[in-house]
Each structure stands twice: as C-alpha cells, then as structure tokens.
Protein backbone atom coordinates (compact mmCIF):
# COMPACT_ATOMS: atom_id res chain seq x y z
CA UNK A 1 -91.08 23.61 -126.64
CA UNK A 2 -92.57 22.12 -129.49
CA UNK A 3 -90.34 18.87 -128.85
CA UNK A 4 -91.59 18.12 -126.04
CA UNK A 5 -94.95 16.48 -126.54
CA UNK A 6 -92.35 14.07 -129.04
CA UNK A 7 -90.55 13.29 -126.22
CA UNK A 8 -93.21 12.56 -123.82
CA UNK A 9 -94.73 10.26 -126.54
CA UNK A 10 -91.81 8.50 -126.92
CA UNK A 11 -91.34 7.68 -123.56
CA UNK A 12 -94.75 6.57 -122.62
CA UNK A 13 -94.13 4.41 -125.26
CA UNK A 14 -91.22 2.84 -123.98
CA UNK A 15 -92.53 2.32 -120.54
CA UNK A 16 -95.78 0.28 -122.05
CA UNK A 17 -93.72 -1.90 -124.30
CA UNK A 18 -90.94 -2.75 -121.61
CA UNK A 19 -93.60 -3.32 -118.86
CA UNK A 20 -94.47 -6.40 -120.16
CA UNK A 21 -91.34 -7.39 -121.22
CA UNK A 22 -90.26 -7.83 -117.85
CA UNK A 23 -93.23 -9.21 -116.88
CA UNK A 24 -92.68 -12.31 -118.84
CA UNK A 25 -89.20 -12.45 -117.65
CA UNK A 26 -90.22 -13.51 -114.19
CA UNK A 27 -93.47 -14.80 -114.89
CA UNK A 28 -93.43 -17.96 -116.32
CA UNK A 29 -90.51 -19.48 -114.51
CA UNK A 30 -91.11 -20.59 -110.69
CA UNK A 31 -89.49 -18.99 -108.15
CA UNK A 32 -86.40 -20.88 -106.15
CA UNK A 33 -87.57 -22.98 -104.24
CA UNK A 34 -87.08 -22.29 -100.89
CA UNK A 35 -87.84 -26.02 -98.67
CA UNK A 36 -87.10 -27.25 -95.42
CA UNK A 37 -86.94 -30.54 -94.18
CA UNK A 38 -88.47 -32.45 -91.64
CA UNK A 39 -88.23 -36.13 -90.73
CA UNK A 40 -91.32 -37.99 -89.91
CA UNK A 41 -91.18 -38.28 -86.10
CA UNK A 42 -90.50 -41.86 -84.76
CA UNK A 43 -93.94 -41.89 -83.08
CA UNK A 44 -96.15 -40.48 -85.91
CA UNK A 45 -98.45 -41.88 -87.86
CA UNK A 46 -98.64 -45.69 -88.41
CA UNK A 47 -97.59 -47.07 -91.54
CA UNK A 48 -98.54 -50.34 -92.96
CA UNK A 49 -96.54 -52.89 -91.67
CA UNK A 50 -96.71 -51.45 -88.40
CA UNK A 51 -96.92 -54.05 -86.05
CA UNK A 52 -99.42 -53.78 -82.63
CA UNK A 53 -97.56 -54.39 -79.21
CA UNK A 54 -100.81 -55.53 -77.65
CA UNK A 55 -101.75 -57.51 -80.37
CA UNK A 56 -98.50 -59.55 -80.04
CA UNK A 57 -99.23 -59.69 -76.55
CA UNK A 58 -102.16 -60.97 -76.87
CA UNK A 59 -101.64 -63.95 -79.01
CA UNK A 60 -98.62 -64.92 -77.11
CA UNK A 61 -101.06 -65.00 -73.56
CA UNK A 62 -104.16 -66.38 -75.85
CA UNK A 63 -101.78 -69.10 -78.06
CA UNK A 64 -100.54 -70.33 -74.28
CA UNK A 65 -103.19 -70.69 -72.12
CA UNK A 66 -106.40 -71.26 -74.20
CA UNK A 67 -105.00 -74.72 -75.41
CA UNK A 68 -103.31 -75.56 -71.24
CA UNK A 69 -106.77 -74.44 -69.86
CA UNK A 70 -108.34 -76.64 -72.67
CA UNK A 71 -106.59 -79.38 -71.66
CA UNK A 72 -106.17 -78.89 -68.13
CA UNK A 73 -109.12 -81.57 -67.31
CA UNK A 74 -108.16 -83.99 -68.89
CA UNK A 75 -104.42 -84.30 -67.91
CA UNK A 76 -105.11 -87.20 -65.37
CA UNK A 77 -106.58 -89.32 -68.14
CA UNK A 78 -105.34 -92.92 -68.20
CA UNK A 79 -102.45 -92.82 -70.63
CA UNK A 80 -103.00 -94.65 -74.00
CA UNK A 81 -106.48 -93.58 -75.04
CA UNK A 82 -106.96 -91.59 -77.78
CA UNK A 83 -107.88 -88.05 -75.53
CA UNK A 84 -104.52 -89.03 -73.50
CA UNK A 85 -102.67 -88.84 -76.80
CA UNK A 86 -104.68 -85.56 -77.85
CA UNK A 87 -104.33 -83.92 -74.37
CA UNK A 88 -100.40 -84.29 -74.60
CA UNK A 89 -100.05 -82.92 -78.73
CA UNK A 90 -102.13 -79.63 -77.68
CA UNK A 91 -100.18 -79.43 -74.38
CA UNK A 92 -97.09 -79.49 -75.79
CA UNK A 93 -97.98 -77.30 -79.11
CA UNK A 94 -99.16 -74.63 -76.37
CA UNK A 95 -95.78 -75.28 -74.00
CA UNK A 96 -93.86 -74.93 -77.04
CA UNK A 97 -95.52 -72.76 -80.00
CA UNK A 98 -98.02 -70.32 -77.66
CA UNK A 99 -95.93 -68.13 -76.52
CA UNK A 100 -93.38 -67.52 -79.37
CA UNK A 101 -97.07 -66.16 -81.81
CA UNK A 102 -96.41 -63.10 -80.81
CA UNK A 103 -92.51 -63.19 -82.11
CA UNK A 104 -93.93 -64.98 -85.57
CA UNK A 105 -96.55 -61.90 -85.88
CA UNK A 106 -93.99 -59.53 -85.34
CA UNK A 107 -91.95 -60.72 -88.09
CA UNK A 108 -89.57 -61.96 -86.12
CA UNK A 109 -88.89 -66.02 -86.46
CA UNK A 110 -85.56 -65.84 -85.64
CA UNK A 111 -86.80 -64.79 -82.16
CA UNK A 112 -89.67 -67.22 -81.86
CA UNK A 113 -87.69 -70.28 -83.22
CA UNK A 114 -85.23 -69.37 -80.38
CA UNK A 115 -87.54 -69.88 -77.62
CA UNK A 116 -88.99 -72.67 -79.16
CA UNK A 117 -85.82 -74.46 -79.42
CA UNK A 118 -85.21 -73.47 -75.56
CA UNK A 119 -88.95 -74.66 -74.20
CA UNK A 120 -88.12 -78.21 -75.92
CA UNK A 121 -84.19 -78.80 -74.49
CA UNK A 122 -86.12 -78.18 -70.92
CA UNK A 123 -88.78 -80.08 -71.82
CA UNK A 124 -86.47 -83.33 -72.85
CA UNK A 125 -84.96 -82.68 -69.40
CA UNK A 126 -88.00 -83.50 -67.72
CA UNK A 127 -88.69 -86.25 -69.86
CA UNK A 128 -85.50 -87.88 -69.18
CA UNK A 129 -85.93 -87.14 -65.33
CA UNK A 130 -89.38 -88.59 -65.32
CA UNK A 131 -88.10 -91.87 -67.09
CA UNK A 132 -85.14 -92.04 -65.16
CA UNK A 133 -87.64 -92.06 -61.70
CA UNK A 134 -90.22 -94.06 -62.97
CA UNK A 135 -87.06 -96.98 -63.53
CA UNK A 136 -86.53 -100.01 -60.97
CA UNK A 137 -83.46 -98.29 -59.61
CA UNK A 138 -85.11 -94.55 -59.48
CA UNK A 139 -83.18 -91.41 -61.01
CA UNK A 140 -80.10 -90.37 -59.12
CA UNK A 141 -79.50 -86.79 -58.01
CA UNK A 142 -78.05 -85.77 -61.23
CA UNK A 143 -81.09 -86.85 -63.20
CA UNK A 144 -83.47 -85.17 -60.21
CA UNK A 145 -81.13 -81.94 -61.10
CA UNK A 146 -81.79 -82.10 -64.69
CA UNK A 147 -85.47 -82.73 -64.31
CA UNK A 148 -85.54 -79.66 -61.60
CA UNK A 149 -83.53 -77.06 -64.37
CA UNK A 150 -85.61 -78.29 -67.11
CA UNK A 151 -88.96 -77.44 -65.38
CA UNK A 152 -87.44 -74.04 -63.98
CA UNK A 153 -85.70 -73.14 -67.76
CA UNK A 154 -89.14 -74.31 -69.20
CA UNK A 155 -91.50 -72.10 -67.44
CA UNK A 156 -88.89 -69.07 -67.13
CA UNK A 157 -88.74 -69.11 -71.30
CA UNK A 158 -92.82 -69.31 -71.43
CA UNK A 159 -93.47 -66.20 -69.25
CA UNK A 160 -90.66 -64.51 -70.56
CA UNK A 161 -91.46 -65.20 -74.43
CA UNK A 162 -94.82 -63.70 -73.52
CA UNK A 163 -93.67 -61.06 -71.68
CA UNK A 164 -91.39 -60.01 -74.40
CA UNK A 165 -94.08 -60.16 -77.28
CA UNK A 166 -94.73 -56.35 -77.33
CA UNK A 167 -91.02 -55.84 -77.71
CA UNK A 168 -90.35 -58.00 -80.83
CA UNK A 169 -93.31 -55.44 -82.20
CA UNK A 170 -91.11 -52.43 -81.16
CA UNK A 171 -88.32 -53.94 -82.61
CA UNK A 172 -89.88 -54.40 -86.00
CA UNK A 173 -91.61 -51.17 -86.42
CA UNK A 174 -88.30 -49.24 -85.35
CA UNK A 175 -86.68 -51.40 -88.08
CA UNK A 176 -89.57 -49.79 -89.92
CA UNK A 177 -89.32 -46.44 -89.30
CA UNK A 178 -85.20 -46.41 -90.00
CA UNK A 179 -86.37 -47.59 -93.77
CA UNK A 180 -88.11 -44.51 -94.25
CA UNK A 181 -87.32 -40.86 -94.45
CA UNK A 182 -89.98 -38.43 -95.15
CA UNK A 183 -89.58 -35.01 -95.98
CA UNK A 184 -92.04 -32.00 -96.30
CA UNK A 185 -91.68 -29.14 -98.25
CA UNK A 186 -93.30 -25.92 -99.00
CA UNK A 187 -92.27 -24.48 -102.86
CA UNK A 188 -93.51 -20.60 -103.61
CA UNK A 189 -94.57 -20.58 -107.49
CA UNK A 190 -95.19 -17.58 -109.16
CA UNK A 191 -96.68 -18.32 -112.32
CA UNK A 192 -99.28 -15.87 -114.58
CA UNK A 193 -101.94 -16.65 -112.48
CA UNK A 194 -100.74 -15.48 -109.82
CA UNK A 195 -98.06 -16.41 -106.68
CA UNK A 196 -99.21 -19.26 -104.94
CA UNK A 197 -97.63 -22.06 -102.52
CA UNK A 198 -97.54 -26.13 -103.72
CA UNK A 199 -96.10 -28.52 -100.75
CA UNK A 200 -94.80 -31.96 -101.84
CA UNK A 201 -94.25 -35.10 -99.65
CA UNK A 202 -90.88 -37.35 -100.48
CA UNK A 203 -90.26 -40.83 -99.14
C-alpha cells in the first residue's frame, strides 16, 4: 500500500510527457494528400485567346458588303476616270479579302489565303470571258463556260467563306482548349494550428 501513490506518480508522469510527444509526431507534417482531378470542361470559362464566333462572323459579312454597297453606285461609271479605277480596287479587295477577315481573326491564314486564292482563279475566268466577248469574233462556248463557272465558283466561295467564319473560331479555340489541362485539387493539412483544407489549381 504504501507503493502505490509511487506508482500512480510515475505514471501520470509518463502519460504528460508522451502526450506531447506524439503530438509533434503528427503535427507538423501535412497529412497525404488526398486530390482528385478534374479537367476543365470544353465549354467553361474563356481563356485568352479565345476567339468569338460572331465576331468572325461579323467581319467576314461587314469586310464584304460595306466596301460592294460602297461602291455599288458608282459601278456604271465611264471606265478610265480616276473613281472608275477606285470603284474596281475596293470591289475587288471586298470580292477577294472580305470574306476570308473572319479566317485571318481566327488565326487561321491558311484558311483565308485558301479562299482568297479560289475567289481570284474565278475571278480571272470572268475576266477572260468578258475579253473574249467584247473581241470582233465574240467568245465561243468554251469561253461563255468558263466565264459562267467562274461567276458561279466566285460567289459560291464568298457566301461560303462567310458562312464558315464562326467555324474557323471553333476550330481555333478547340485547338485551344486541347493545349490545356487543368486540374483541381483539394489537400487536408493538419498543421499546429489546427486541420484545415488548401485547394491548388495546375495548368
């Protein structure tokens, strides 16, 4: 009996020194981390770089038929002057250039070039059909052909360059998106202030 308040001291003792013994063990070293993926969703939020379907749209239509409209009064205009000459440059910058904006703002001038380079073959078809008619002996029905294509080709690759626009824009912003990966995740710390949550963001 008279060992026993010993013992009891002693073991008290023990339990207050080892508490915080363990206590530091697991304190000051984080937890694992326990994280979980997610991709960014193709549709989330814009990035920069992002390109605007209606905005390539938009200058396609606009690039087109601002300068034709412009010049639409002025196309009978006795050939030779200087607003002939000036009606004809914008004319054919807006046949050729207008609609293919909206491929060059999408960051796509492989695209745009390519109608471009189109619009003008079907355009020197015409040319050579009008020439050929406008000769003494008039253009045969090979040249009338060529002339006919040209003006069918040409228009077809103007409303389908604008048409298009809004894709080129899709196109580049999925290209985008593939070039990016983010990923979210949620880390438990326990530190000495307490356990608490930190979230981090990877690219």
């Amino acid at each position: 009996m008279t060992k026993s308040p010993k013992v009891l001291y002693w073991l008290g003792l023990s339990v207050l020194l080892s508490g915080p013994v363990r206590a530091g063990d697991g304190g000051g070293s984080p937890t694992r981390p326990d994280t979980t993926a997610v991709s960014a969703p193709p549709g989330g939020e814009s990035v920069p770089g992002m390109k605007s379907g209606k905005t390539a749209l938009l200058l396609s239509v606009l690039g087109t038929v601002v300068p034709a409209a412009a010049t639409l009064p002025f196309i009978w205009e006795r050939s030779g002057t200087s607003l002939a000459k000036t009606t004809a440059i914008v004319g054919t910058g807006a046949y050729l250039f207008g609609p293919s904006l909206g491929h060059f703002y999408s960051g796509r001038p492989g695209r745009a070039f390519a109608g471009i380079g189109l619009r003008a073959l079907a355009a020197a078809g015409v040319v050579v059909a009008g020439f050929a008619s406008s000769s003494e002996a008039g253009a045969n029905s090979g040249q009338a052909a060529i002339g006919v294509a040209g003006a069918v080709v040409g228009g077809a690759s103007v409303i389908y360059d604008i048409a298009s626009a809004p894709h080129s824009a899709q196109v580049h912003n999925d290209e985008m998106r593939r070039g990016m990966h983010a990923t979210f995740g949620i880390l438990p710390v326990d530190g000495l202030r307490g356990i608490g949550i930190r979230a981090s963001v990877a690219f």
